[in-house]
C-alpha atoms as a PDB file:
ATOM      1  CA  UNK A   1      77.140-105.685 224.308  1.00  0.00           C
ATOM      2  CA  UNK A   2      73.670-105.493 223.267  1.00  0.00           C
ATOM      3  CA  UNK A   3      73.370-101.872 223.579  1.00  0.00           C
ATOM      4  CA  UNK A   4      70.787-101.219 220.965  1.00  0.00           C
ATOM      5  CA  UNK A   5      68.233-103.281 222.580  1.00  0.00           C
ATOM      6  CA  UNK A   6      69.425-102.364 226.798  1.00  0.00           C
ATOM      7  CA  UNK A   7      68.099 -98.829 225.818  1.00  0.00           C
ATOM      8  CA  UNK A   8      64.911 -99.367 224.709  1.00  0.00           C
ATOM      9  CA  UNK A   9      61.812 -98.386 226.368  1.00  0.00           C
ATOM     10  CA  UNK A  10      58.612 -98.406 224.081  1.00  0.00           C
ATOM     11  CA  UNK A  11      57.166-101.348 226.635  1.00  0.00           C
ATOM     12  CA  UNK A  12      58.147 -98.521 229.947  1.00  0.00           C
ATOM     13  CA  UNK A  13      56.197 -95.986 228.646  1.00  0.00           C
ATOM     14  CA  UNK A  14      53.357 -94.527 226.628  1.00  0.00           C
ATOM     15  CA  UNK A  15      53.936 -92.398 223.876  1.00  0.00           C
ATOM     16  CA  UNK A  16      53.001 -89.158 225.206  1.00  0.00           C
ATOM     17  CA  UNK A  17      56.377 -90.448 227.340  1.00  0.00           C
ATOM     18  CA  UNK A  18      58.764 -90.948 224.513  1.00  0.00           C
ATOM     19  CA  UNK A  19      61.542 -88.981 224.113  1.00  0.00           C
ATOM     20  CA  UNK A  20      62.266 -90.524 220.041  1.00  0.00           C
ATOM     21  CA  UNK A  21      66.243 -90.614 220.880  1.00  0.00           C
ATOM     22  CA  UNK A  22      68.858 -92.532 221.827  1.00  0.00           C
ATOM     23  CA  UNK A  23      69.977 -90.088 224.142  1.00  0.00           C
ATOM     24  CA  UNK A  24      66.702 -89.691 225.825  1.00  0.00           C
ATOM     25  CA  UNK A  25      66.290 -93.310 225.811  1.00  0.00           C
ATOM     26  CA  UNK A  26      69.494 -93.943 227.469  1.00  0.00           C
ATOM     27  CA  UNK A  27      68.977 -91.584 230.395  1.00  0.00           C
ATOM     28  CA  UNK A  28      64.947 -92.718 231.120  1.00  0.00           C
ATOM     29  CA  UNK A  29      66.167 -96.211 230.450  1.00  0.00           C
ATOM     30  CA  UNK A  30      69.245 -95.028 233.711  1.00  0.00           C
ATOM     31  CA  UNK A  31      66.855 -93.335 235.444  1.00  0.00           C
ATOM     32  CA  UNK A  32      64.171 -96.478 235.672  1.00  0.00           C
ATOM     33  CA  UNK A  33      67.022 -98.763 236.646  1.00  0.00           C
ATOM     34  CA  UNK A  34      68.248 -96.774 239.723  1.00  0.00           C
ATOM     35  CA  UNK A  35      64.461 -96.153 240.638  1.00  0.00           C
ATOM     36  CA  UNK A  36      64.492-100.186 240.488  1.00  0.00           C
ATOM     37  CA  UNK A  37      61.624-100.149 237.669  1.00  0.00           C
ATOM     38  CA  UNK A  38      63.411-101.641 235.284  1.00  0.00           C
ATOM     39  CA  UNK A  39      64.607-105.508 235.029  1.00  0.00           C
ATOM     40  CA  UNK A  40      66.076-107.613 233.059  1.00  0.00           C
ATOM     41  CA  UNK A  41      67.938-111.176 233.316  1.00  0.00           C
ATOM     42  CA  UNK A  42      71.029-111.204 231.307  1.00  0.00           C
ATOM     43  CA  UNK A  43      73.049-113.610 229.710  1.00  0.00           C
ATOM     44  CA  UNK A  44      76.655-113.301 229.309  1.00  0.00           C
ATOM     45  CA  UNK A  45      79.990-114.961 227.538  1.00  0.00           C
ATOM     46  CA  UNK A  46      82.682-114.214 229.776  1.00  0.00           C
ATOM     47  CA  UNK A  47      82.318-110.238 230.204  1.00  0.00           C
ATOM     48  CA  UNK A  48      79.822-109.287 227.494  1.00  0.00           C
ATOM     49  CA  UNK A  49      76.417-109.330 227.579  1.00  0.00           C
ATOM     50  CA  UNK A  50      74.825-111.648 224.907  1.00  0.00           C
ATOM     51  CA  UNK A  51      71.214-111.702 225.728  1.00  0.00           C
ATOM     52  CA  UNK A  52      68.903-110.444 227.708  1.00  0.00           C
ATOM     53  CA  UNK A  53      64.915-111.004 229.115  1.00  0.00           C
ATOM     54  CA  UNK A  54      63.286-108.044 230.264  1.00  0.00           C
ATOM     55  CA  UNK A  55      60.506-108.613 233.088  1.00  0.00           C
ATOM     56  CA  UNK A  56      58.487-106.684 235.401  1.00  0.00           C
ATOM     57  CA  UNK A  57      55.093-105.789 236.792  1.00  0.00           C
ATOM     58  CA  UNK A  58      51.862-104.426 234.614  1.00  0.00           C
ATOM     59  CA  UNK A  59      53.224-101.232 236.560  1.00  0.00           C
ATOM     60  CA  UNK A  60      56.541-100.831 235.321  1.00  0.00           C
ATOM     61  CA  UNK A  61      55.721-102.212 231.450  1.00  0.00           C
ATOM     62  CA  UNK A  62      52.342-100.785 231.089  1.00  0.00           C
ATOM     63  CA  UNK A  63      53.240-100.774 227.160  1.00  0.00           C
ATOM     64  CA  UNK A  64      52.804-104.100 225.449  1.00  0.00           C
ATOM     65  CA  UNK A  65      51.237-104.647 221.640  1.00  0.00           C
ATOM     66  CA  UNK A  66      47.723-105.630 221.233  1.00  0.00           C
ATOM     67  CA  UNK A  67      46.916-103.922 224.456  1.00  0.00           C
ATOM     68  CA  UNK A  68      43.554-102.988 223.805  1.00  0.00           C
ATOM     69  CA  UNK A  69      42.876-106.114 222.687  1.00  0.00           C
ATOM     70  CA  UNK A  70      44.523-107.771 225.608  1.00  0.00           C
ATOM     71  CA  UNK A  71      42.766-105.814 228.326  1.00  0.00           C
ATOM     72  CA  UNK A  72      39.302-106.652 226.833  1.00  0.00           C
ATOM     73  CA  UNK A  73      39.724-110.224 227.606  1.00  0.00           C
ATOM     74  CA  UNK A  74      41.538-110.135 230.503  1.00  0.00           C
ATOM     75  CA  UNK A  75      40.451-111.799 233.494  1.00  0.00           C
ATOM     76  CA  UNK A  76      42.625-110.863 236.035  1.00  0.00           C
ATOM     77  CA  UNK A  77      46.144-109.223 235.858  1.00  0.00           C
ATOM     78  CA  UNK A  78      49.858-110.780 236.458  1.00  0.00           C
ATOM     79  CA  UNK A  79      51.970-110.333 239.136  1.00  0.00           C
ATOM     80  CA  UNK A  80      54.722-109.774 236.281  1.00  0.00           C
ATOM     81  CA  UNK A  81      55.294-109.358 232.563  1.00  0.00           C
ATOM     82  CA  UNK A  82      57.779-110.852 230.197  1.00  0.00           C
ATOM     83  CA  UNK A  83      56.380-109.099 227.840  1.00  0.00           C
ATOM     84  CA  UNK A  84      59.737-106.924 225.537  1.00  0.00           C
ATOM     85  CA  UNK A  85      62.530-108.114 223.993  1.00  0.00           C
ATOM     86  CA  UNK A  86      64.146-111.170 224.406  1.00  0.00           C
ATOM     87  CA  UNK A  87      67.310-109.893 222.486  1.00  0.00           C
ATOM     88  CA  UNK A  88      70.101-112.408 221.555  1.00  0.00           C
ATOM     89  CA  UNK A  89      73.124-111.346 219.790  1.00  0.00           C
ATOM     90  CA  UNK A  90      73.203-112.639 216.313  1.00  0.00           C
ATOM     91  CA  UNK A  91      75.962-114.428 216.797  1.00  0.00           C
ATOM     92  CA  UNK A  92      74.804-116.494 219.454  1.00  0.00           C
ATOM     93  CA  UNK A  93      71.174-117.222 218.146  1.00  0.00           C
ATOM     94  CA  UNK A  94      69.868-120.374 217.783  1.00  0.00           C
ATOM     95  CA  UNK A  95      72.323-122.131 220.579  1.00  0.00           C
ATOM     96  CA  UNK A  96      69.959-122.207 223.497  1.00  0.00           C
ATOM     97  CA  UNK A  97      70.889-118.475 225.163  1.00  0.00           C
ATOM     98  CA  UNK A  98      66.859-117.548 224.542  1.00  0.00           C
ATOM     99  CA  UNK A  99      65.710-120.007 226.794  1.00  0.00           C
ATOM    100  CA  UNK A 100      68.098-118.765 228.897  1.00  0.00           C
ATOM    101  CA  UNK A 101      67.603-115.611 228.907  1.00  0.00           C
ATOM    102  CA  UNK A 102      63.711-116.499 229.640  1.00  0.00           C
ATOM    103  CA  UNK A 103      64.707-119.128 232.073  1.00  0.00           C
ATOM    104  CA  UNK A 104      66.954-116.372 233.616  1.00  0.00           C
ATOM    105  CA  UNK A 105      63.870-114.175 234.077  1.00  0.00           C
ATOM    106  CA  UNK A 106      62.022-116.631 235.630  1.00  0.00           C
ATOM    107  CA  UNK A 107      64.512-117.474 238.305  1.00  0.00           C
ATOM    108  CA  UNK A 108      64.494-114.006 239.472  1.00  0.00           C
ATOM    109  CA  UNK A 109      61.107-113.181 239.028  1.00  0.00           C
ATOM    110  CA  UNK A 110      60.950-116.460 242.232  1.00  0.00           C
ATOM    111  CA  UNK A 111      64.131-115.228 244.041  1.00  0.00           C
ATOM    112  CA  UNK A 112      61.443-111.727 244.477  1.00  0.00           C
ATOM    113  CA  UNK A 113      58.848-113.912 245.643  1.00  0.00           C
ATOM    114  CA  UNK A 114      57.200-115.164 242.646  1.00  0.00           C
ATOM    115  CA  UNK A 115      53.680-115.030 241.307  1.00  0.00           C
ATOM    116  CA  UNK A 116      51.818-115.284 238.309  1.00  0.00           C
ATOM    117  CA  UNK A 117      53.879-114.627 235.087  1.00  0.00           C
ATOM    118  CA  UNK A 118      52.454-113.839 231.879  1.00  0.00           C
ATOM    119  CA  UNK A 119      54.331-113.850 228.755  1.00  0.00           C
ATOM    120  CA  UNK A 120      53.429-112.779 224.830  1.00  0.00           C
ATOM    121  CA  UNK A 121      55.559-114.657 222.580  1.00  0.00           C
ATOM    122  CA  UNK A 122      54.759-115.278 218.698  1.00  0.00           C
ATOM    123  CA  UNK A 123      52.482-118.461 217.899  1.00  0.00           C
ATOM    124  CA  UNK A 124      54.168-119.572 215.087  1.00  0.00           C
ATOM    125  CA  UNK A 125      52.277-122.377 214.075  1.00  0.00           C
ATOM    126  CA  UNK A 126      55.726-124.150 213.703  1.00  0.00           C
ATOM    127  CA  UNK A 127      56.796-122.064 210.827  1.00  0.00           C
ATOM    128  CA  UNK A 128      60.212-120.134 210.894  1.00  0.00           C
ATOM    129  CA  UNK A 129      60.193-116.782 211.327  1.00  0.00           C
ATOM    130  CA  UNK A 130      63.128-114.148 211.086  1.00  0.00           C
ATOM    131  CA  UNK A 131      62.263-112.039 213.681  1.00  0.00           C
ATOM    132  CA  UNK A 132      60.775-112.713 217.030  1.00  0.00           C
ATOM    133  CA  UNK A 133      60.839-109.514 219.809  1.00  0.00           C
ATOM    134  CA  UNK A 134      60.083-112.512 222.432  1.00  0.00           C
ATOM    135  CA  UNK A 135      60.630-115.936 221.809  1.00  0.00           C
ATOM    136  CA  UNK A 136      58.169-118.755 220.526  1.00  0.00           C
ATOM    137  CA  UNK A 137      55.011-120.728 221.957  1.00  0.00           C
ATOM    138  CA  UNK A 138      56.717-123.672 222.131  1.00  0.00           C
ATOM    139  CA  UNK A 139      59.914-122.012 223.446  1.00  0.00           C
ATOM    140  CA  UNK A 140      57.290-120.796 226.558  1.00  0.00           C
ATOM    141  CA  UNK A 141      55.781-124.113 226.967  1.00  0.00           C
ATOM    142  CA  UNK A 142      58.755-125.981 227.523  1.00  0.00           C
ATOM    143  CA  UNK A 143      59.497-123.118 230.141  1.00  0.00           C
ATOM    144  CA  UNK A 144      56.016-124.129 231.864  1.00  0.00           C
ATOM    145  CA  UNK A 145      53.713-121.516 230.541  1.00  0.00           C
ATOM    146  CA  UNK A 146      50.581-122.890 229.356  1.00  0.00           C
ATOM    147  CA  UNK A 147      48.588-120.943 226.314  1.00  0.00           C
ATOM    148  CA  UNK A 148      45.644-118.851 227.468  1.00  0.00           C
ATOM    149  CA  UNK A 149      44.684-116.834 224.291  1.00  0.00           C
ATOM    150  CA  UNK A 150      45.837-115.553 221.247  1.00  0.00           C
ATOM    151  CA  UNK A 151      46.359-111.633 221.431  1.00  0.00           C
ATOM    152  CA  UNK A 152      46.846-110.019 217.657  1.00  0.00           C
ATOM    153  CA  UNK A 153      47.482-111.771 214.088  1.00  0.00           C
ATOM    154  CA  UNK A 154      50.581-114.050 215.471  1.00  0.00           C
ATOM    155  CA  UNK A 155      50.982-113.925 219.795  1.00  0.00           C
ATOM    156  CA  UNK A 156      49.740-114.992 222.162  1.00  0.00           C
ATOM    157  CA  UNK A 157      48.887-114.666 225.694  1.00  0.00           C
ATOM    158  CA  UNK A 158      50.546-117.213 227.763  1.00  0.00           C
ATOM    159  CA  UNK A 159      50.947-117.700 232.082  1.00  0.00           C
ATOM    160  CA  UNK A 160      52.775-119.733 234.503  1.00  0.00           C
ATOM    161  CA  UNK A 161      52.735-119.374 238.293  1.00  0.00           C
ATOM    162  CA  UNK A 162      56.201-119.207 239.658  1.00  0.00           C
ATOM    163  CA  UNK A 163      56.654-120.443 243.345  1.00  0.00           C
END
């Protein structure tokens, strides 16, 4: 299972929130799903959990990077966020399970009744990179998201209304 990445929780909280462990992680990270403020879609082969797309509202993931930068432009704010990890195993990268994972996200972000989604993912410019916290551009725009802005050296700000 991806249990390094289930437990985080820099994007549910500021850092005056942080606990800095595992431990503490683990319980807040509990805690926020039983208080149904925490959601993610997961992807799974057979009974483990492979990948997984955390969503929400600006609410519940206050926390994302460039956020000063973000707010100063922003016009009007999301009904949700898929703004953390997308986490794949590294065994199953690079076979599709992102854009499921995203895809995923999106179907239950409608199945709550929808609204406008905002996600950050890298702009790559096409080039590979090693690590990405949340999927590509491109990966977003064939998803439907169109590009709004960039936000920081290498993401962007992108949205898609989801019926």
């Amino acid at each position: 299972m991806c249990s390094v990445a289930v437990w985080c929780t820099w994007f549910h909280t500021f850092h005056g929130e942080k606990t800095f462990t595992a431990e503490g992680n683990r319980a807040l990270k509990k805690r926020l799903v039983e208080e149904g403020r925490a959601h993610a879609a997961l992807v799974f082969d057979g009974d483990e959990a492979v990948a997984w797309c955390q969503y929400g509202t600006p609410e519940e993931l206050p926390n994302i990077h460039h956020r000063k930068e973000y707010e100063a432009a922003l016009d009007k704010p999301p009904d949700y966020r898929i703004t953390t990890c997308i986490f794949v195993d590294k065994k199953y990268r690079r076979k599709g399970v992102t854009a499921a994972a995203l895809r995923g996200a999106v179907d239950l972000i409608a199945h709550a009744g929808g609204g406008v989604v905002e996600g950050y993912p890298h702009d790559t410019g096409g080039q590979k990179v090693s690590v990405l916290y949340n999927g590509t551009r491109s990966l977003y725009e064939r998803a439907g998201f169109s590009y709004l802005r960039p936000k920081g050296k290498r993401n962007c700000v992108m949205r898609r209304v989801v019926p």
